[in-house]
C-alpha atoms as a PDB file:
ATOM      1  CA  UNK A   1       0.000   0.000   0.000  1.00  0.00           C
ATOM      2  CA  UNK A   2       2.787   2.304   0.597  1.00  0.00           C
ATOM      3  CA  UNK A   3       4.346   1.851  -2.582  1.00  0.00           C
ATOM      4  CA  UNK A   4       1.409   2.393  -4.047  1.00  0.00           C
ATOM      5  CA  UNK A   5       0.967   5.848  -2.000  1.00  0.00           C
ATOM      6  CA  UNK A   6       4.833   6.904  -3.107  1.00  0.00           C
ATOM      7  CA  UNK A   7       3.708   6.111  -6.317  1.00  0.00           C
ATOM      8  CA  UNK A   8       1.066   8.280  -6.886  1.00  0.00           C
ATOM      9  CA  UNK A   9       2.820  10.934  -5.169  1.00  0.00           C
ATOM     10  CA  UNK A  10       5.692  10.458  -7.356  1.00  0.00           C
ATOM     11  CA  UNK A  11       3.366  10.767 -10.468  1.00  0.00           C
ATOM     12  CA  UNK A  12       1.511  14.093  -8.816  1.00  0.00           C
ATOM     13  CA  UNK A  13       5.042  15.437  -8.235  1.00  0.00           C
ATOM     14  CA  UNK A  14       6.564  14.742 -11.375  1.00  0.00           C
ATOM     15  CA  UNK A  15       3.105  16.741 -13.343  1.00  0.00           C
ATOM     16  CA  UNK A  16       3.533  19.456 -11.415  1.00  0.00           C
ATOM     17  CA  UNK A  17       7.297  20.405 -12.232  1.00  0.00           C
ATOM     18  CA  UNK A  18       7.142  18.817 -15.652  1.00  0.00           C
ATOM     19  CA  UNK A  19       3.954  19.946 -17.530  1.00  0.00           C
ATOM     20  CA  UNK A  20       4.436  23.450 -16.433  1.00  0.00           C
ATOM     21  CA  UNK A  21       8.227  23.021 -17.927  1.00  0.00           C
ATOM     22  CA  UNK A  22       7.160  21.935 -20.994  1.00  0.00           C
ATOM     23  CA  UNK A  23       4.116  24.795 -21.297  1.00  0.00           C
ATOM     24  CA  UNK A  24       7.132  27.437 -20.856  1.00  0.00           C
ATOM     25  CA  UNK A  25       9.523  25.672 -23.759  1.00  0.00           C
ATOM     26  CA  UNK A  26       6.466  26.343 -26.215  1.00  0.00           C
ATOM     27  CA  UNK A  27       5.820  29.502 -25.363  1.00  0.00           C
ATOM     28  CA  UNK A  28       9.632  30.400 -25.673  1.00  0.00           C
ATOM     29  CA  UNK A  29       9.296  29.206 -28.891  1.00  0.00           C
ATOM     30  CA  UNK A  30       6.789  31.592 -29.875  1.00  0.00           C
ATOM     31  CA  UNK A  31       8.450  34.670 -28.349  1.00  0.00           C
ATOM     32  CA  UNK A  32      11.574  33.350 -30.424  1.00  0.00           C
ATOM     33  CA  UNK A  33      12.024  36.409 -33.340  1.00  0.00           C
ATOM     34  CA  UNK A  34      11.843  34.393 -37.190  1.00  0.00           C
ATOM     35  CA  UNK A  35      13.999  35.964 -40.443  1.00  0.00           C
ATOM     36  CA  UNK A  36      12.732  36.157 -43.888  1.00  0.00           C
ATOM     37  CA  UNK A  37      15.329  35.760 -46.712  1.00  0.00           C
ATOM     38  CA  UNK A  38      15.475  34.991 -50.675  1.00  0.00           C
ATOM     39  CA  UNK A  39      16.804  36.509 -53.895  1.00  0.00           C
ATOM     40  CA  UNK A  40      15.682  38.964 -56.600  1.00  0.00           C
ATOM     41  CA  UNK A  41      15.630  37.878 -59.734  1.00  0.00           C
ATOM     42  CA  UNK A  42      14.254  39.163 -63.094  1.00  0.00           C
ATOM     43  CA  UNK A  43      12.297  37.526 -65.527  1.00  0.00           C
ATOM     44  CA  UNK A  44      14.965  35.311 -67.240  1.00  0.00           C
ATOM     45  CA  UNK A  45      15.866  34.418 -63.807  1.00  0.00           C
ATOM     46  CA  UNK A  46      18.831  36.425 -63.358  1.00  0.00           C
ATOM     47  CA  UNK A  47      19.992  37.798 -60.176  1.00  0.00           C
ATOM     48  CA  UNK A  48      19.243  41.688 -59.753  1.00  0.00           C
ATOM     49  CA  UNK A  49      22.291  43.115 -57.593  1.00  0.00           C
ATOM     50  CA  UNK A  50      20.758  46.777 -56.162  1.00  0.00           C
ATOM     51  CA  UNK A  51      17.098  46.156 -56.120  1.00  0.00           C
ATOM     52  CA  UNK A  52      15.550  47.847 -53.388  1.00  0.00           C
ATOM     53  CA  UNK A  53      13.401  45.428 -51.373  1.00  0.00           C
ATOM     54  CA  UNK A  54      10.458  46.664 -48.463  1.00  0.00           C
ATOM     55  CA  UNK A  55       9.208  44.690 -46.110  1.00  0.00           C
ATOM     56  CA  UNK A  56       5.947  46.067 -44.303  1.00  0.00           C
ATOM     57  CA  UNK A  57       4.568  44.970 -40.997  1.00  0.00           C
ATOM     58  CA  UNK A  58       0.983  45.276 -41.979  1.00  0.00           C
ATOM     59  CA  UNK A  59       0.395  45.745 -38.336  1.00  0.00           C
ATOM     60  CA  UNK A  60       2.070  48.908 -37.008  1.00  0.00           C
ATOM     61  CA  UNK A  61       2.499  49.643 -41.240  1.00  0.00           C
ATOM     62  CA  UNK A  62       6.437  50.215 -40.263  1.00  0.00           C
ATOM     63  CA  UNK A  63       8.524  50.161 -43.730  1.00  0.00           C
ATOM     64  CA  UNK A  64      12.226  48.832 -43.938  1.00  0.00           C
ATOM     65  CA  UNK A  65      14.182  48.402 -47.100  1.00  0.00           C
ATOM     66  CA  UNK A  66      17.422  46.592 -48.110  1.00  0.00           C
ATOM     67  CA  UNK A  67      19.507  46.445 -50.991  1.00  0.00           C
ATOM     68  CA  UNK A  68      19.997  43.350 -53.035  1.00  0.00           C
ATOM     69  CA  UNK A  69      23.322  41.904 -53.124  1.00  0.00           C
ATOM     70  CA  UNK A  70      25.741  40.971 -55.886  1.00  0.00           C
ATOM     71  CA  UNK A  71      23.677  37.576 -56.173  1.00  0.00           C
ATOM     72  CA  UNK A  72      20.344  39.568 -56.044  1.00  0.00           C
ATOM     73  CA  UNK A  73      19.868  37.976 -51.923  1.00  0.00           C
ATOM     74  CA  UNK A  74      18.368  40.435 -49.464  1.00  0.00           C
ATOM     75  CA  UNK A  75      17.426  39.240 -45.536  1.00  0.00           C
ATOM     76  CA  UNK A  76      15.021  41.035 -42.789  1.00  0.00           C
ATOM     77  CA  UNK A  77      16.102  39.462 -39.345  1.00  0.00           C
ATOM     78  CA  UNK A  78      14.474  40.355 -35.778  1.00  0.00           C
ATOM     79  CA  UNK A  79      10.275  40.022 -37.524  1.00  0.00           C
ATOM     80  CA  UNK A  80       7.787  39.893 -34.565  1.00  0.00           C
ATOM     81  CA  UNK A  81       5.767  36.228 -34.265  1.00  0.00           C
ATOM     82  CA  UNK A  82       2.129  36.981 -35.311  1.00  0.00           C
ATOM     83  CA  UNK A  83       2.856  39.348 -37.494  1.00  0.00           C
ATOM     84  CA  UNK A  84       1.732  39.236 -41.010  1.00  0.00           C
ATOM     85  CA  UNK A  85       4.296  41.023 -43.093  1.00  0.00           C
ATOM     86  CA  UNK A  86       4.104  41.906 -46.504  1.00  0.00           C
ATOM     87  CA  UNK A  87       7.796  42.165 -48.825  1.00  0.00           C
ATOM     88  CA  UNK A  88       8.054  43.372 -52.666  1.00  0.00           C
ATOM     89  CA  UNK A  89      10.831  44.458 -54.562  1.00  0.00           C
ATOM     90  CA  UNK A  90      11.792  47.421 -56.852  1.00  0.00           C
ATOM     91  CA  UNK A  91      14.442  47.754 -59.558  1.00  0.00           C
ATOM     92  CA  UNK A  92      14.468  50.570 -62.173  1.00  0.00           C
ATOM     93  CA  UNK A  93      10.979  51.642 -62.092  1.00  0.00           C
ATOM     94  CA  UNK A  94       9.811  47.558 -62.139  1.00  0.00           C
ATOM     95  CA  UNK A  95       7.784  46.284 -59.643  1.00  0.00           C
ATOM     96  CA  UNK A  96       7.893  42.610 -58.139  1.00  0.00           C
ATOM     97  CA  UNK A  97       4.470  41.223 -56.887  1.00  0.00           C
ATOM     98  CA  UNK A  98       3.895  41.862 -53.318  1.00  0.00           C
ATOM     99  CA  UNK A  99       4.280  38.498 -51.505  1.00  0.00           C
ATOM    100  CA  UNK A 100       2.925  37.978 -47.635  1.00  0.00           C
ATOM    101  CA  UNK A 101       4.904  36.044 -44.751  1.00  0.00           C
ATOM    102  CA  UNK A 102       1.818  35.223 -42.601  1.00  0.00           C
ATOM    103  CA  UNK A 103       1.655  34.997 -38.756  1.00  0.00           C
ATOM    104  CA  UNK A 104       0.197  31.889 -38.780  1.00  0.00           C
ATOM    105  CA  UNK A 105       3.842  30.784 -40.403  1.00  0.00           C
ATOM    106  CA  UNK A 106       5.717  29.595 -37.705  1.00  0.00           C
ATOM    107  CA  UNK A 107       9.241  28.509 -39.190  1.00  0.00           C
ATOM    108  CA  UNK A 108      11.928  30.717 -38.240  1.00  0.00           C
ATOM    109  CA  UNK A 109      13.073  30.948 -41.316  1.00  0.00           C
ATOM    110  CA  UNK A 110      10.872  31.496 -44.417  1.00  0.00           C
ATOM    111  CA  UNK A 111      12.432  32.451 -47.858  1.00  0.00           C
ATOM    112  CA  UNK A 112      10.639  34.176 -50.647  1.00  0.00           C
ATOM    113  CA  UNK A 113      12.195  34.855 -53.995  1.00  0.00           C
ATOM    114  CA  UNK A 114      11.091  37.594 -55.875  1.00  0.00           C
ATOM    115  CA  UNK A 115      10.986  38.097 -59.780  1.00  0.00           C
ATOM    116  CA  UNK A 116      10.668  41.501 -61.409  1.00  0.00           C
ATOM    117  CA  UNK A 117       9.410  42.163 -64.929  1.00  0.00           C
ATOM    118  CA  UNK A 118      12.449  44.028 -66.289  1.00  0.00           C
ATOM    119  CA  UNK A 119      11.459  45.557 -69.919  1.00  0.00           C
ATOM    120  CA  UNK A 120      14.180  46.118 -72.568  1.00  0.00           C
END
């Protein structure tokens, strides 16, 4: 009977320092701050060094921009969990279509590529 007691008390013990441990790692998780990467490219697939590229957080509607590397890559690190963002890029007038990282997305990394219509 006493085994039985130290078991269950065991088992009570062990649920109350465990499942509250484990609650905490996922909510790290979420608090954890994701990146959004990819390339510019233009139609024939070419990389676009010098395309400006904006990324919008369509919640407080804050702008910021990078410039496309030699190999047409760009990066945003530090992007808020549920937060939809919204990222296009510019080159020369040209326009990429606007593409949207969503909050629901919860790798922390995502990578969108973005093609631009260049016209000759």
């Amino acid at each position: 009977m006493t085994r039985l007691i130290r078991g269950l008390l065991f088992a009570c013990l062990f649920a109350a320092v465990a499942l509250p441990a484990a609650a905490q790692g996922n909510k790290n998780t979420e608090n954890q701050p994701r990146s959004i990467e990819g390339q510019v490219h233009d139609q024939n697939e070419g990389a676009l060094s010098n395309a400006v590229v904006y990324l919008k957080n369509t919640r407080t509607l804050a702008v910021r921009s990078y410039i496309s590397g030699q190999d047409g890559s760009y990066h945003f690190s530090g992007l808020s969990q549920n937060v939809d963002y919204e990222v296009h890029a510019e080159f020369n007038g040209a326009k990429s279509d606007t593409k949207t990282l969503s909050g629901f997305d919860s790798r922390p990394k995502s990578v969108i590529n973005l093609k631009i219509p260049i016209k000759k």
